[in-house]
N, C-alpha and C. Protein backbone atom coordinates (compact mmCIF):
# COMPACT_ATOMS: atom_id res chain seq x y z
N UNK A 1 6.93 -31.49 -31.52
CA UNK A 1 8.08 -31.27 -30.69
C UNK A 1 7.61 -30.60 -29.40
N UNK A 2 7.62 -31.26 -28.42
CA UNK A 2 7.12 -30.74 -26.97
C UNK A 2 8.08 -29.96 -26.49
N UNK A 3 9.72 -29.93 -26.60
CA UNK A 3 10.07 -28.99 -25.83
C UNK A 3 10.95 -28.20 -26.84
N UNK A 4 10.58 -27.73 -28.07
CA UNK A 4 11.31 -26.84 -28.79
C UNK A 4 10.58 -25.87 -28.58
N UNK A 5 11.58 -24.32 -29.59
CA UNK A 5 10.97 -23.33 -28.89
C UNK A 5 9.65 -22.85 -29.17
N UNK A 6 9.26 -23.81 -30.07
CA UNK A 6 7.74 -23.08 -30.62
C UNK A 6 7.08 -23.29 -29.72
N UNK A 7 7.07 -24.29 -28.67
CA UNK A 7 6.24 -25.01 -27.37
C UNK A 7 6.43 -23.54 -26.52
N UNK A 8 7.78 -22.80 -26.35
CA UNK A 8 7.88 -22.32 -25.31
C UNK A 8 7.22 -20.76 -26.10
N UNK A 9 7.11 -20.31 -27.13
CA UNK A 9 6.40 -19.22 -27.39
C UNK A 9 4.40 -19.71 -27.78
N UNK A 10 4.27 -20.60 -27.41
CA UNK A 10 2.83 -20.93 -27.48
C UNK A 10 2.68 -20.82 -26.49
N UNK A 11 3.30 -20.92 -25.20
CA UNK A 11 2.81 -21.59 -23.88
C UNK A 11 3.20 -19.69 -23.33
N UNK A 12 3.53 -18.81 -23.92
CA UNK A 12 3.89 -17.70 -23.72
C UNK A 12 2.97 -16.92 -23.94
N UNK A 13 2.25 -17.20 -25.41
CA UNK A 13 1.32 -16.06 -25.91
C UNK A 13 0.17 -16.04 -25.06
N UNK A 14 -1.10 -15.05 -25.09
CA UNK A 14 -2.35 -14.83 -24.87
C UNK A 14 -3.09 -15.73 -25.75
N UNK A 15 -3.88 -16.32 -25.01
CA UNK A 15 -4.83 -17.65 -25.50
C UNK A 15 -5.70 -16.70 -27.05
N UNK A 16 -5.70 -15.53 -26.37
CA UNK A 16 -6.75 -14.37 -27.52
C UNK A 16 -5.60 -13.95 -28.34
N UNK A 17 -4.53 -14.78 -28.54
CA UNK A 17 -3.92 -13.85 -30.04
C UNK A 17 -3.76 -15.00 -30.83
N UNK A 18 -4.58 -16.60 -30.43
CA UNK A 18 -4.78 -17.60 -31.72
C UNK A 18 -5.86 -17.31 -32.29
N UNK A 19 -7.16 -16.36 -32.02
CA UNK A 19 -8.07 -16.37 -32.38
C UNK A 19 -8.81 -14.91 -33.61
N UNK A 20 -9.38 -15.54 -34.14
CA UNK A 20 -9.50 -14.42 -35.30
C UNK A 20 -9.85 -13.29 -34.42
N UNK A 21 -9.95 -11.88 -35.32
CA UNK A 21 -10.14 -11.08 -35.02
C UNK A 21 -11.89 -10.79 -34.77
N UNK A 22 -12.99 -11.11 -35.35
CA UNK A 22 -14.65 -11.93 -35.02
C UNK A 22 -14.00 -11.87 -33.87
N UNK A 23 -13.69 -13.16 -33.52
CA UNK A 23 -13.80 -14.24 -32.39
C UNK A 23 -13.27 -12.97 -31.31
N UNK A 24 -12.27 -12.26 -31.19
CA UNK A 24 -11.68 -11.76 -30.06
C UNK A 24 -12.38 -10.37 -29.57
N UNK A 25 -13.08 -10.16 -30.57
CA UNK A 25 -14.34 -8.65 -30.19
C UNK A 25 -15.28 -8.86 -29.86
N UNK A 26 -15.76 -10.28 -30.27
CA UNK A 26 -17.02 -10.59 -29.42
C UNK A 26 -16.62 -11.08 -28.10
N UNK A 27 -15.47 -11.38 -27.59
CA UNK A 27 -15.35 -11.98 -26.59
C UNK A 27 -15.46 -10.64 -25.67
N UNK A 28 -15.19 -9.48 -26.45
CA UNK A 28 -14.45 -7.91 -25.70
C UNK A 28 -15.66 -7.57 -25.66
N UNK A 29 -16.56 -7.86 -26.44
CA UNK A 29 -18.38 -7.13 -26.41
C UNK A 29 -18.86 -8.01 -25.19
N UNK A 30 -18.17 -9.07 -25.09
CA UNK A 30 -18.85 -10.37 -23.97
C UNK A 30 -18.14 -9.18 -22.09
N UNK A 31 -17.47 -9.02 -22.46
CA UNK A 31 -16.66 -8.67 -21.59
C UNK A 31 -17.22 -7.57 -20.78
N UNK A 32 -17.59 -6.24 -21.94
CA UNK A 32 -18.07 -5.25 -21.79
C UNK A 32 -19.25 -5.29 -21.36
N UNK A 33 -20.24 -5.95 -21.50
CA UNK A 33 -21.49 -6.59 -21.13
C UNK A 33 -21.55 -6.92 -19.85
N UNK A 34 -20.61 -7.46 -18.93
CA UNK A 34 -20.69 -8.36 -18.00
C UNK A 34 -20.86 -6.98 -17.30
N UNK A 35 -19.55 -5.82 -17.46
CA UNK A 35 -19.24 -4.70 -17.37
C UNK A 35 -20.57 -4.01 -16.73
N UNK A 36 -21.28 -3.57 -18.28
CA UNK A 36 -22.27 -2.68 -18.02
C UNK A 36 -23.22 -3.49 -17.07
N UNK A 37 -23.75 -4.45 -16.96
CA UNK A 37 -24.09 -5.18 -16.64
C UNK A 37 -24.34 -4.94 -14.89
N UNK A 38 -22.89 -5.07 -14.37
CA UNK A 38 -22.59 -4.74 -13.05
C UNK A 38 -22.97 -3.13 -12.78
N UNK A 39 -22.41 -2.43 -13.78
CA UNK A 39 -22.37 -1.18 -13.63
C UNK A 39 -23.95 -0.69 -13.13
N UNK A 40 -24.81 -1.41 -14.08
CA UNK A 40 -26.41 -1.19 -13.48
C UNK A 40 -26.93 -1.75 -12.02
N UNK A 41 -26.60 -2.74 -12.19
CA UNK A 41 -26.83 -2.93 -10.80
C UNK A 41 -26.31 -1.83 -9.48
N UNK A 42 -24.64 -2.07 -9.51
CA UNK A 42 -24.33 -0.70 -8.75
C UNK A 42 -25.14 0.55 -8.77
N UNK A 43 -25.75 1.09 -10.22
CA UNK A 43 -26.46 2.11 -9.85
C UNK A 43 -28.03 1.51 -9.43
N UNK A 44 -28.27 0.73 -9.36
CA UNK A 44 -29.93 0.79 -8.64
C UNK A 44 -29.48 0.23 -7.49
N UNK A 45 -28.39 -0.49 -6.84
CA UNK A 45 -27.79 -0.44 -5.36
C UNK A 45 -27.90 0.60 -4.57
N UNK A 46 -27.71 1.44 -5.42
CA UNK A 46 -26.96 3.14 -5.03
C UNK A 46 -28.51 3.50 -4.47
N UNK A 47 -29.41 3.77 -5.73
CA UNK A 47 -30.47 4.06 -5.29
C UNK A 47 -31.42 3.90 -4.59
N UNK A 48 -31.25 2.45 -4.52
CA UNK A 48 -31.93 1.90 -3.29
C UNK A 48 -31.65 2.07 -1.89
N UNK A 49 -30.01 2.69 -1.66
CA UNK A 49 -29.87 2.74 -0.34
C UNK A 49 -29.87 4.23 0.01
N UNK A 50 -29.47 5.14 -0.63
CA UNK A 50 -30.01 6.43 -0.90
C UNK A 50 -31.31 6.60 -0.50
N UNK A 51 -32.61 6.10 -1.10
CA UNK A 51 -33.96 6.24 -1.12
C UNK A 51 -34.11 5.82 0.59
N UNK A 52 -33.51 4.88 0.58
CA UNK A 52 -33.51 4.42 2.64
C UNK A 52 -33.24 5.10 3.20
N UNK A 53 -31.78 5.88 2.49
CA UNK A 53 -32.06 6.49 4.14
C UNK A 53 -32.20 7.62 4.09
N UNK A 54 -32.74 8.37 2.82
CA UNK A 54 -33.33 9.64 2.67
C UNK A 54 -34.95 9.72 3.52
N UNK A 55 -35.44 8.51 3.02
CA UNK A 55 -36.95 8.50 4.09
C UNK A 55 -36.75 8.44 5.29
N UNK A 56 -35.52 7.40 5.84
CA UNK A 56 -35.25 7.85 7.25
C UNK A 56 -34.90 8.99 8.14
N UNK A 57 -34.24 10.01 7.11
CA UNK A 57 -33.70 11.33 7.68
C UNK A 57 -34.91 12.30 7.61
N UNK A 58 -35.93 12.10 6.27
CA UNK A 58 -37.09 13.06 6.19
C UNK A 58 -38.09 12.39 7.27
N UNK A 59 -38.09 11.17 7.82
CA UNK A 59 -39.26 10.97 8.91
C UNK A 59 -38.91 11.70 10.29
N UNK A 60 -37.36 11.66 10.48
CA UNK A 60 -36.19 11.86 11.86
C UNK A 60 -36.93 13.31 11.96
N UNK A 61 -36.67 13.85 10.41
CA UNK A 61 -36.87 15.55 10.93
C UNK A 61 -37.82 15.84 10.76
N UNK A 62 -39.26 15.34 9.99
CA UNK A 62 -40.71 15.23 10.51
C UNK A 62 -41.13 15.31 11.83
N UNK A 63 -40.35 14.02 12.01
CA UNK A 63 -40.70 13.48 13.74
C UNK A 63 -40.42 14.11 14.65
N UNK A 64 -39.87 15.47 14.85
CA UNK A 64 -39.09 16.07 15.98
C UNK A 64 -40.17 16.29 17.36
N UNK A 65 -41.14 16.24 16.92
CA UNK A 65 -42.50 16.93 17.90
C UNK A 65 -42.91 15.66 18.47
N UNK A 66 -43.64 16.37 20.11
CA UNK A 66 -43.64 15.14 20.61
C UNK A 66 -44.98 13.83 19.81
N UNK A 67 -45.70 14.96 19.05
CA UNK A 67 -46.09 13.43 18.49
C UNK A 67 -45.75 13.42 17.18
N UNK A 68 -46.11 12.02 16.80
CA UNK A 68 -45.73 11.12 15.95
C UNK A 68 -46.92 11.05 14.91
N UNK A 69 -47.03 11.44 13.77
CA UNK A 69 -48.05 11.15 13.17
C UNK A 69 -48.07 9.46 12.73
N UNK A 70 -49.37 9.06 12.50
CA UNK A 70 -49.14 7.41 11.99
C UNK A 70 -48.66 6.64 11.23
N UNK A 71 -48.83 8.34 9.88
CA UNK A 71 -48.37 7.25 8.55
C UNK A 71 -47.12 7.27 8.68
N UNK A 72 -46.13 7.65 9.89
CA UNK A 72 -44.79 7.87 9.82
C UNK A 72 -44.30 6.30 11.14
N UNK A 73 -45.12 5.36 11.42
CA UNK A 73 -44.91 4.38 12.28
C UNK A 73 -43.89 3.41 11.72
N UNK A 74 -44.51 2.94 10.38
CA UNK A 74 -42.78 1.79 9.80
C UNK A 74 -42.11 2.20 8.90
N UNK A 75 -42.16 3.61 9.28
CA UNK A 75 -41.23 4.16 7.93
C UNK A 75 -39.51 3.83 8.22
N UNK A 76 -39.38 3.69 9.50
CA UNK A 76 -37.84 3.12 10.37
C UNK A 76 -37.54 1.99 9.57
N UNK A 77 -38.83 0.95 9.32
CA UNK A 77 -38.51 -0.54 9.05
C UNK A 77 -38.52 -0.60 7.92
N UNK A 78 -38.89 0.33 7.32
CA UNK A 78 -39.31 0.78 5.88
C UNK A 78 -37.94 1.05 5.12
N UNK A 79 -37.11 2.23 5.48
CA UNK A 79 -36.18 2.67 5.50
C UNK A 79 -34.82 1.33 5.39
N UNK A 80 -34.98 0.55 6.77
CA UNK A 80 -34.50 -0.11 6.49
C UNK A 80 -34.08 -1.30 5.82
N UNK A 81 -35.29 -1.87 5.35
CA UNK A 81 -35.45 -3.03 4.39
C UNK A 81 -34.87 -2.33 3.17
N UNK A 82 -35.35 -1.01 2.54
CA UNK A 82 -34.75 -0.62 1.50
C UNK A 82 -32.86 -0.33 1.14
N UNK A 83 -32.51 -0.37 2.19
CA UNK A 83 -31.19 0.08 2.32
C UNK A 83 -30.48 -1.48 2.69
N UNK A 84 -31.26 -2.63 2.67
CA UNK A 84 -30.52 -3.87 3.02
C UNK A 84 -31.16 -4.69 1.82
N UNK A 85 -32.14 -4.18 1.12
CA UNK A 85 -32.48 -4.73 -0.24
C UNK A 85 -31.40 -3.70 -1.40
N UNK A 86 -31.06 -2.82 -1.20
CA UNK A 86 -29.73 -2.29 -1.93
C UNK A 86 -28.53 -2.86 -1.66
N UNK A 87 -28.46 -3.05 -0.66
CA UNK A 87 -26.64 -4.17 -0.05
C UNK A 87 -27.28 -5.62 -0.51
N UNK A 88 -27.99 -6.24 -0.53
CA UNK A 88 -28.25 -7.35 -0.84
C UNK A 88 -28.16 -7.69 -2.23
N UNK A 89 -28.55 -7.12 -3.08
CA UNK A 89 -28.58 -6.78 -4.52
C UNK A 89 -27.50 -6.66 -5.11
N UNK A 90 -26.37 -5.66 -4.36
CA UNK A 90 -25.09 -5.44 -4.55
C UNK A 90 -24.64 -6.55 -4.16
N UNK A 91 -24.58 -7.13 -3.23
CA UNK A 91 -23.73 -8.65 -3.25
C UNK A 91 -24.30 -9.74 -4.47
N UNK A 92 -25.20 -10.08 -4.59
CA UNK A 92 -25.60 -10.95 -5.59
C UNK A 92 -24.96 -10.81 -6.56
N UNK A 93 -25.01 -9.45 -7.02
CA UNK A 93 -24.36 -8.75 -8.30
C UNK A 93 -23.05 -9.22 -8.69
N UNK A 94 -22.63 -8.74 -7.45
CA UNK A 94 -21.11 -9.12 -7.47
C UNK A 94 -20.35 -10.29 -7.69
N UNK A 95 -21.25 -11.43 -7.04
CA UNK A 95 -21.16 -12.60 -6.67
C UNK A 95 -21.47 -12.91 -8.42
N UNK A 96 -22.53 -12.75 -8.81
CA UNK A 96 -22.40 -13.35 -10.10
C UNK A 96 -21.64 -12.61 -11.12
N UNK A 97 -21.28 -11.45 -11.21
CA UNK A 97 -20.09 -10.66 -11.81
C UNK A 97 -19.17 -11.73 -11.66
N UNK A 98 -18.48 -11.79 -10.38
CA UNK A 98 -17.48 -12.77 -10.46
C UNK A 98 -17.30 -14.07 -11.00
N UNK A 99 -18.69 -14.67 -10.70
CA UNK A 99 -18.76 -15.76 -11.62
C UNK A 99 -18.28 -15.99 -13.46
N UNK A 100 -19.19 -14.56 -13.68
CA UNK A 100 -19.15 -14.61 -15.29
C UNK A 100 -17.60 -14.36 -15.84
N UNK A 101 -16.98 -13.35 -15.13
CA UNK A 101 -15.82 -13.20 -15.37
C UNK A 101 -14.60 -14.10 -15.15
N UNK A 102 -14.96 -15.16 -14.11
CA UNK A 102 -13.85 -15.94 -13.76
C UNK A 102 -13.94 -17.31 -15.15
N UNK A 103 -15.54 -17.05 -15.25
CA UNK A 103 -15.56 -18.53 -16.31
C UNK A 103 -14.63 -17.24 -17.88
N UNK A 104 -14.94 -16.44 -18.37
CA UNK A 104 -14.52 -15.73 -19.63
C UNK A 104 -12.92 -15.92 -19.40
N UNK A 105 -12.79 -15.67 -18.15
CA UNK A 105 -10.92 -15.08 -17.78
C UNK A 105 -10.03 -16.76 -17.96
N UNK A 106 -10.48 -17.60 -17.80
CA UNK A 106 -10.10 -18.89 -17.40
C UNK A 106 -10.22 -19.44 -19.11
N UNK A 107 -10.31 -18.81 -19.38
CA UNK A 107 -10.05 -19.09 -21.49
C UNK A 107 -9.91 -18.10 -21.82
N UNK A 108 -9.93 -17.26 -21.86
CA UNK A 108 -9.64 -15.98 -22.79
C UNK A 108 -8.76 -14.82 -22.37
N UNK A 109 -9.25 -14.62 -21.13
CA UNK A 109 -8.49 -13.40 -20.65
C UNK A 109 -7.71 -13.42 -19.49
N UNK A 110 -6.49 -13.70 -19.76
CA UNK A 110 -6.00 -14.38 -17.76
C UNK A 110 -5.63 -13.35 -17.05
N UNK A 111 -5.45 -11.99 -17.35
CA UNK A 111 -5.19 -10.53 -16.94
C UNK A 111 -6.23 -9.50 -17.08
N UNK A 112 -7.10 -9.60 -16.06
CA UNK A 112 -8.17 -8.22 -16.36
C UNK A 112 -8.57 -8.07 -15.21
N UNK A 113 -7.98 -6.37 -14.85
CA UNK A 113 -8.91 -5.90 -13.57
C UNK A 113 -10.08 -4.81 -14.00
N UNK A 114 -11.06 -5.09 -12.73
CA UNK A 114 -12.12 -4.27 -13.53
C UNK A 114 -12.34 -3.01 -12.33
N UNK A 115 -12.83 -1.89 -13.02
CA UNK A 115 -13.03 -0.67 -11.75
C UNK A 115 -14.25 -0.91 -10.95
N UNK A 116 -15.35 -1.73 -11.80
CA UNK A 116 -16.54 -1.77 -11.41
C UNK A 116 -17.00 -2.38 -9.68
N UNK A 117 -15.76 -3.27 -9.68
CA UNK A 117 -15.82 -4.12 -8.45
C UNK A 117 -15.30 -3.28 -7.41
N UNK A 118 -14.29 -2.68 -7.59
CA UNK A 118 -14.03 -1.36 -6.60
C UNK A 118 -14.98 -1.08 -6.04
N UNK A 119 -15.66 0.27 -7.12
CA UNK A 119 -17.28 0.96 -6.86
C UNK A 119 -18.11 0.12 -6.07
N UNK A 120 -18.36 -0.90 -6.80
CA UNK A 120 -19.46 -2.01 -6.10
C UNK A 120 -18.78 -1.77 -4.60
N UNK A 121 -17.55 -2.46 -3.79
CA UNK A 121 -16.64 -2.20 -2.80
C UNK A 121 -17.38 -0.78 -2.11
N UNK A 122 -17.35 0.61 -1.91
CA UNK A 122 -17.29 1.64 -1.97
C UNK A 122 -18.40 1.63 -1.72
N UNK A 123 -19.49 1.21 -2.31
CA UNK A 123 -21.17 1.51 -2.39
C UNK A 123 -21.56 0.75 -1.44
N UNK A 124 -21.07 -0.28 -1.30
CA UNK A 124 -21.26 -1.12 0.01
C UNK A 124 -20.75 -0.82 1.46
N UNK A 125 -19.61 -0.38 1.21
CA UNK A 125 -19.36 0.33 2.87
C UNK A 125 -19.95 1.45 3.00
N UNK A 126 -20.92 2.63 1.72
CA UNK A 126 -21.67 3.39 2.13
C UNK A 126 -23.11 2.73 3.01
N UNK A 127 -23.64 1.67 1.84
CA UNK A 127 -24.42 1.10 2.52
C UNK A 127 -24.27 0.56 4.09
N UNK A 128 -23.14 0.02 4.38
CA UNK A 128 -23.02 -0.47 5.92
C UNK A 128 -23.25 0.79 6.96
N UNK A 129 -22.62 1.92 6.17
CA UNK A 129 -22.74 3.22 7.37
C UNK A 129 -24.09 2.99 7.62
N UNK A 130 -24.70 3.50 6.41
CA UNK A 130 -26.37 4.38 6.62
C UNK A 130 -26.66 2.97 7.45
N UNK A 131 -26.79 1.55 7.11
CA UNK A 131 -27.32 0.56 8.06
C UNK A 131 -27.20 0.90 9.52
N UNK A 132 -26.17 1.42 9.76
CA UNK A 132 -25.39 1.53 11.18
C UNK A 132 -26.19 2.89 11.62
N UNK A 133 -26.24 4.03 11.27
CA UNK A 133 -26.44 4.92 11.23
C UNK A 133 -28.34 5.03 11.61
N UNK A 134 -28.73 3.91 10.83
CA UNK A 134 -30.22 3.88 10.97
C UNK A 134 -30.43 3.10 12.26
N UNK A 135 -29.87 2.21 12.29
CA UNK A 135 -30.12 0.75 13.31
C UNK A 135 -29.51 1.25 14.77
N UNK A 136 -28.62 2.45 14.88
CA UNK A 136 -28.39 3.57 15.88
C UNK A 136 -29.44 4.40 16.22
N UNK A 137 -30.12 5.00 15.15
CA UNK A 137 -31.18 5.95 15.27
C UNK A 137 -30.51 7.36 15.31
N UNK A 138 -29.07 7.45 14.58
CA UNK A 138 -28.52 8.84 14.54
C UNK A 138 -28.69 9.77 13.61
């Protein structure tokens, strides 16, 4: 019967309340995974752009005198590759976060926001400062 009401409380429920209880925790362990998953990345994002532009601020205030010692010559470019290999990383991340989650959400879960993508969000406009901030020379 296509349009009795059992049609209209199937077409109502969560795709995850036909499925055993197995089936719906591993999907939540699948879930959580993708989770932690991101969550690591964000933190070696973090660190990577941190570590940039901590060497950039310890060369700035090294450097104050009029000379320049040598081993302190690409520490600028140095600085900066590290802090755009942390934003770079963080986008990938994200980019495939989204992936994994849109394929899980598109069968299983059609309602899930996650905090992680925020953070990721957040860590990245830190990253854009320090970019700005370095590529200024302030």
């Amino acid at each position: 019967m296509l349009f009795g009401s059992n049609w209209l409380c199937e077409m109502t429920q969560s795709p995850t309340q036909n499925l055993d209880l197995g089936t719906r925790l591993a999907l939540e362990r699948t879930r959580l995974a993708f989770e932690r998953t991101m969550l690591a990345w964000i933190r070696s994002a973090t660190s990577l752009i941190t570590f940039g532009f901590t060497i950039y601020k310890f060369v700035q205030l090294m450097g104050h005198g009029d000379e320049k010692p040598n081993h302190f010559e690409y520490s600028h470019a140095f600085a900066l590759f590290l802090i755009f290999l942390g934003l770079m990383s963080l986008i990938f991340a994200t980019v495939e976060y989204h992936r994994n989650i849109r394929d899980l959400r598109q069968t299983y879960f059609p309602e899930h926001r996650s905090l992680s993508v925020a953070v990721a969000s957040l860590i990245g406009v830190l990253g854009v400062v320090a970019v700005v901030l370095v590529v200024l020379k302030l």
